[in-house]
Protein backbone atom coordinates (compact mmCIF):
# COMPACT_ATOMS: atom_id res chain seq x y z
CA UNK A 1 77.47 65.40 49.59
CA UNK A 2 74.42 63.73 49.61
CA UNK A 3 71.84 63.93 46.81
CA UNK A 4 69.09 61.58 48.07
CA UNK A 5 68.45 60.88 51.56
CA UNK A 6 65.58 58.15 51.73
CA UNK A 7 64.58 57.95 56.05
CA UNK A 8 62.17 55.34 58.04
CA UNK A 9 60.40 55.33 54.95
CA UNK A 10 57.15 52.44 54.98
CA UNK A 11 54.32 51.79 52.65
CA UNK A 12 51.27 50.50 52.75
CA UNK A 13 48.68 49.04 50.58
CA UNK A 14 44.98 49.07 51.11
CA UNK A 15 43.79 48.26 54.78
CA UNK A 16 41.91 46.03 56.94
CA UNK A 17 41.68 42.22 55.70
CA UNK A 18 43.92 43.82 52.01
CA UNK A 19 46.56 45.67 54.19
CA UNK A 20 49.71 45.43 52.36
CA UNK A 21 52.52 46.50 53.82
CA UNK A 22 55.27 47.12 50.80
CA UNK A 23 57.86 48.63 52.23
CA UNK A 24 59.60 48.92 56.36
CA UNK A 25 61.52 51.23 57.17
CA UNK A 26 63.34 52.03 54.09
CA UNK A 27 67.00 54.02 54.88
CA UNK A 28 69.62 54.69 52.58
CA UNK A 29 71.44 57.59 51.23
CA UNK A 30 72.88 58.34 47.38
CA UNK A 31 75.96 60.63 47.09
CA UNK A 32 75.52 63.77 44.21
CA UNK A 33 77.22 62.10 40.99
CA UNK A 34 76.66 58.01 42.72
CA UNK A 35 75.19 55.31 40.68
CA UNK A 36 73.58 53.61 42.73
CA UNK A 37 71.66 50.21 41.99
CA UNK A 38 69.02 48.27 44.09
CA UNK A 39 68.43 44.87 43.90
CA UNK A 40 66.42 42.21 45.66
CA UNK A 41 63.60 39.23 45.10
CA UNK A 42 60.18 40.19 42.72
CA UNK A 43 57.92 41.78 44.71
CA UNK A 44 59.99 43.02 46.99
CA UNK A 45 59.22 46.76 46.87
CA UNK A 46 61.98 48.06 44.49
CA UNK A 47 59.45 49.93 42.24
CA UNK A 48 57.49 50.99 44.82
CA UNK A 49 60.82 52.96 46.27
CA UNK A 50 61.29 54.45 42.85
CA UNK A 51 58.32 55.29 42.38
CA UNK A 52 58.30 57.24 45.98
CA UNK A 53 61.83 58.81 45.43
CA UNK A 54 60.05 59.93 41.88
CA UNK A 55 56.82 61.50 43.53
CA UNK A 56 54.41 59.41 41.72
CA UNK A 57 53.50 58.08 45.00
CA UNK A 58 53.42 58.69 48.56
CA UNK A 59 54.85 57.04 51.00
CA UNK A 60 52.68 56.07 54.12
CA UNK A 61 55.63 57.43 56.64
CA UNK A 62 59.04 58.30 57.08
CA UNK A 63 60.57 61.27 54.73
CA UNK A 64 62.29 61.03 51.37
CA UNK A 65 64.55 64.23 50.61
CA UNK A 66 66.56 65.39 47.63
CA UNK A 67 69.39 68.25 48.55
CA UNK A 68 67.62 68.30 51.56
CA UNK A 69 63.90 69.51 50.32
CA UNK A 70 61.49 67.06 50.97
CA UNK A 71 59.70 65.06 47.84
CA UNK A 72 56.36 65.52 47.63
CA UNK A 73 55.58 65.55 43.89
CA UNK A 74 57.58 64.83 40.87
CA UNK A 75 59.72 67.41 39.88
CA UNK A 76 62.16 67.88 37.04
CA UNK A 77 64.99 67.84 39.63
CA UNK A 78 64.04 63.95 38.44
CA UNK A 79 64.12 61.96 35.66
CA UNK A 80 62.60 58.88 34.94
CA UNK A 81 63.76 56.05 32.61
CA UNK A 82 61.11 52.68 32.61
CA UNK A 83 61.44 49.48 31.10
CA UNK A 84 58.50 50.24 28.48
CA UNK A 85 60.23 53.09 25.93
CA UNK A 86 57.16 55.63 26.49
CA UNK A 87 57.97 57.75 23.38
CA UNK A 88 55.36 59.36 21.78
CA UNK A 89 55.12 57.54 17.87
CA UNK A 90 54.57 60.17 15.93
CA UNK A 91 57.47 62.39 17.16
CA UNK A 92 60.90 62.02 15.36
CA UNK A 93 63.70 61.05 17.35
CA UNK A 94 64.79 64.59 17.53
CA UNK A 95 61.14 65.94 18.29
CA UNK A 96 61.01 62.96 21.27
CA UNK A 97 63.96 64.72 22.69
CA UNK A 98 63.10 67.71 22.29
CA UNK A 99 59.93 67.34 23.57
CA UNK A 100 60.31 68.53 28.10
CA UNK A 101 62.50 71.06 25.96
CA UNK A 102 59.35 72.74 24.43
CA UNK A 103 57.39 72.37 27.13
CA UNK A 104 59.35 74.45 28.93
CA UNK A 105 59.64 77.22 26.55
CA UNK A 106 63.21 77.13 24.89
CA UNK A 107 63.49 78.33 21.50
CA UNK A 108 64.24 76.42 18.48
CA UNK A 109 67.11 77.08 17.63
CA UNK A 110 68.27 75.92 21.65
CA UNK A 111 66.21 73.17 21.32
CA UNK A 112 67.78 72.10 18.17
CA UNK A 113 71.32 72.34 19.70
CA UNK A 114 70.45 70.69 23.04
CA UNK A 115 68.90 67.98 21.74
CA UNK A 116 71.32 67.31 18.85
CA UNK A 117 74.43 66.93 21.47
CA UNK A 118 72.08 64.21 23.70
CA UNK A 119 71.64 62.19 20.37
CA UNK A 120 74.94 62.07 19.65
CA UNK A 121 76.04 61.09 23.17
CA UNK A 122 73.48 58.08 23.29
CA UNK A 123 75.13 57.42 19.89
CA UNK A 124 72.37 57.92 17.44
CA UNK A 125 73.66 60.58 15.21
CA UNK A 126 71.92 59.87 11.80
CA UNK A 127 68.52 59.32 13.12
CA UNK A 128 67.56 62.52 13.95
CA UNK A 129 64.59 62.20 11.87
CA UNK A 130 63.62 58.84 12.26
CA UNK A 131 59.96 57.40 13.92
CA UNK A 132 60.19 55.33 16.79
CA UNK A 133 58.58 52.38 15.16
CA UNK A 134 61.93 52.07 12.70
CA UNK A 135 63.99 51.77 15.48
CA UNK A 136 65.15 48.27 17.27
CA UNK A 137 64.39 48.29 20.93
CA UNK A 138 67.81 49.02 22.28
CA UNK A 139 67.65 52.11 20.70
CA UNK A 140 64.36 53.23 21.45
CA UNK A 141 65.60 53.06 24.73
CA UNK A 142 68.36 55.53 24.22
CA UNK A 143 66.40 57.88 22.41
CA UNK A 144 64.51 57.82 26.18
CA UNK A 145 67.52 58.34 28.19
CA UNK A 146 68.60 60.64 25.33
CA UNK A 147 64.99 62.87 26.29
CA UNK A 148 65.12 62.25 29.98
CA UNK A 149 69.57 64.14 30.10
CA UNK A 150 67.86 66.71 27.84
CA UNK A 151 66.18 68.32 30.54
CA UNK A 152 69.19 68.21 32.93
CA UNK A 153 67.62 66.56 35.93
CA UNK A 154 69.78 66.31 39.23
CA UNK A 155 69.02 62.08 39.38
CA UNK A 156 68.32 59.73 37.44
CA UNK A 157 65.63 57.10 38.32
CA UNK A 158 65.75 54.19 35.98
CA UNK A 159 63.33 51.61 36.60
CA UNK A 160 64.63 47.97 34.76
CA UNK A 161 65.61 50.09 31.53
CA UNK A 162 67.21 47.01 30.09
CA UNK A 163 64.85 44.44 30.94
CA UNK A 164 62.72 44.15 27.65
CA UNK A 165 66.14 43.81 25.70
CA UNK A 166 67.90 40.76 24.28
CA UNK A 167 71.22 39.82 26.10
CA UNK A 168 72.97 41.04 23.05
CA UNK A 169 71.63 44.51 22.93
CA UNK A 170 71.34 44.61 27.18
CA UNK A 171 75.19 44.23 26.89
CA UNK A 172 75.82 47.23 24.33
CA UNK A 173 72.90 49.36 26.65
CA UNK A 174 75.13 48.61 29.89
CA UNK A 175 78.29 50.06 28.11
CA UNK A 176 76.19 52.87 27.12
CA UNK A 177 74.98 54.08 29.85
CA UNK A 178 78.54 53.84 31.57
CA UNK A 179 80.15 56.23 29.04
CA UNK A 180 76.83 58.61 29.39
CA UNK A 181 77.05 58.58 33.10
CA UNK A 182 80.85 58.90 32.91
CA UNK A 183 80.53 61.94 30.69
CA UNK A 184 77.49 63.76 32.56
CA UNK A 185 78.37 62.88 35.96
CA UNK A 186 74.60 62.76 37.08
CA UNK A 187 73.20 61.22 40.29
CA UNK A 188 71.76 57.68 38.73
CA UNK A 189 69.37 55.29 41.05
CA UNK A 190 69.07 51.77 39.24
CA UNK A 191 66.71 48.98 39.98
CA UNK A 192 67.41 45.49 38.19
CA UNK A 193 66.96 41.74 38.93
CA UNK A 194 70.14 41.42 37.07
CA UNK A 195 72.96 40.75 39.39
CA UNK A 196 75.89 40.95 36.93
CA UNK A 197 74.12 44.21 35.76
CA UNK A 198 74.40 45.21 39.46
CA UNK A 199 77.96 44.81 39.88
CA UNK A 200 79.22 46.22 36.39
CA UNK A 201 77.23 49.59 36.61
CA UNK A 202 77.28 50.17 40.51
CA UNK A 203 78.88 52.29 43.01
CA UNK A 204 76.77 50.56 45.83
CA UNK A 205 74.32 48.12 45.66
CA UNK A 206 71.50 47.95 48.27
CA UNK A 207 70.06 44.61 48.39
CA UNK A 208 66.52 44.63 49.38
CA UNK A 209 64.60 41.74 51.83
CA UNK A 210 61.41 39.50 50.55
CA UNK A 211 58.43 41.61 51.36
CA UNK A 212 57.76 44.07 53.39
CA UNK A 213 61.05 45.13 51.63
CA UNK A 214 63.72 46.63 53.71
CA UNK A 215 67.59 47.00 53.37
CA UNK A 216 69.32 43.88 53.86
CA UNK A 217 72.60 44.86 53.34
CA UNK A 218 74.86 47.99 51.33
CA UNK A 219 77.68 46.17 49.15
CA UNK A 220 80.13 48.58 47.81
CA UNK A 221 81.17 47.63 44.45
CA UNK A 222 85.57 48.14 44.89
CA UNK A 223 86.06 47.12 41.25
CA UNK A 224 87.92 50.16 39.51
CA UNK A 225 86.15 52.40 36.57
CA UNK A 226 86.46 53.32 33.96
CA UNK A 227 84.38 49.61 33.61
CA UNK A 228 83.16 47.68 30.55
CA UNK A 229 82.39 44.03 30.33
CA UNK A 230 85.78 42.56 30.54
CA UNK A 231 85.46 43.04 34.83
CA UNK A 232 83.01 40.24 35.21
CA UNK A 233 85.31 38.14 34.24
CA UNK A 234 87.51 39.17 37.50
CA UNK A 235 87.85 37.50 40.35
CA UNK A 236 86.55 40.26 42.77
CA UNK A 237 83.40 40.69 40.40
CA UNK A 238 82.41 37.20 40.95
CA UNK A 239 83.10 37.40 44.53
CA UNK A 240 80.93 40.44 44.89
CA UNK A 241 77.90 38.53 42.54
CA UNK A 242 78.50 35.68 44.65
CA UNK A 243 77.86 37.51 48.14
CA UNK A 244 74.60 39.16 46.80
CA UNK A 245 72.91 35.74 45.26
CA UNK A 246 73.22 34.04 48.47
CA UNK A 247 71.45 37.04 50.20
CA UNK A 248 68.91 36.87 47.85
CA UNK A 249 68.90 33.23 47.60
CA UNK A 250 68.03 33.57 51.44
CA UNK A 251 65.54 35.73 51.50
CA UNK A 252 63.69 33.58 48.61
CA UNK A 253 63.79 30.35 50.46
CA UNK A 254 62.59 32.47 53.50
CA UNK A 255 59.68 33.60 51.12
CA UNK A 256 58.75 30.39 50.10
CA UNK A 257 58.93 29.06 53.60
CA UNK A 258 55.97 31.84 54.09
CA UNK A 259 53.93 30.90 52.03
């Protein structure tokens, strides 16, 4: 069944002599319970797609539709995950979760549960009550994720999550989110420049064209799950990475040829 159906979709910037054009038709489609992950060169659009799929922004034509009601607005059908850890400082780790929670009216005592059972799957049982400036990056970021499964969206939109975070810690994040999404089962769209990152966490990857971005190609990632970092050592995983970095490697010597 399919959760996110993304049509013709095109966006442009400004107009006249600062007409930008972001994004041509955009198609692609994201089975309920996929992770799917997009990659392609800077510039290229990815965020921009997010960001329409999201609601934060428009896009100038074609139709984006989730369980097939078209996005207009955000919506907590959604939930979004960016590279920057957006938690509120003077919240504990349990009030940051907690937080869409109260918003919406649950009661304590529900809140208290709910969020408690999110900490624990990000794996940050014990610092319930900690401040957000304690914590190391990598686990700022899970007390994010942590708030964002709280309120039970259909997809997740995840914009670079990792991207701020030493190799170290983006390793332990990777393996992370695999056990979360293995456990929830939620609808997960990933953007990344990281290629291995791709191919460890994806179902399919959609590789995006310099700009205006489009779909170059849909890889399906055959490499069996349960997954952790021992597959990039395989032989298919490196035939898979090697396939997308000459696509890409295209499409930035096509770029620079542009310009």
């Amino acid at each position: 069944m399919s959760r996110l159906k993304v049509s013709g979709v095109n966006k442009i910037f400004g107009n006249g002599a600062t007409k930008v054009q972001a994004l041509s038709n955009i198609n692609l489609n994201v089975a309920e319970n996929e992770l799917a992950v997009i990659v392609g060169p800077s510039g290229c659009g990815k965020s921009t797609l997010l960001n329409i799929v999201a609601g934060l922004e428009q896009a100038t034509n074609g139709l984006v539709r989730m369980n097939g009601v078209e996005i207009t607005n955000p919506g907590a059908d959604r939930g979004m995950v960016f590279q920057s850890y957006t938690l509120f400082p003077w919240l504990t780790v349990q009030k940051n979760v907690e937080f869409g929670l109260k918003i919406k009216g649950i009661s304590k005592k529900e809140r208290q549960g709910i969020s408690q059972r999110y900490i624990e799957l990000v794996g940050l049982k014990g610092f319930e009550d900690a401040l957000p400036k304690t914590l190391s990056g990598g686990m700022k970021q899970r007390v994010a994720i942590a708030r964002v499964l709280a309120n039970k969206p259909e997809m997740l939109l995840m914009d670079e999550p990792f991207g701020a975070l030493d190799a170290q810690t983006r390793v332990v994040m990777q393996e992370q989110l695999l056990r979360v999404w293995e456990k929830e089962q939620t609808t997960i769209l990933f953007i990344t420049h990281d290629i291995d990152e791709a191919v460890l966490l994806a179902d399919n990857i959609y590789v995006m064209s310099r700009r205006p971005g489009c779909i170059k190609e849909k890889i399906k990632v055959d490499i069996p799950r349960p997954r952790d970092h021992r597959v990039t050592v395989s032989p298919r995983f490196s035939e898979i990475k090697k396939e997308i970095m000459e696509m890409l490697w295209e499409e930035s010597q096509a770029a620079a040829m542009q310009r």
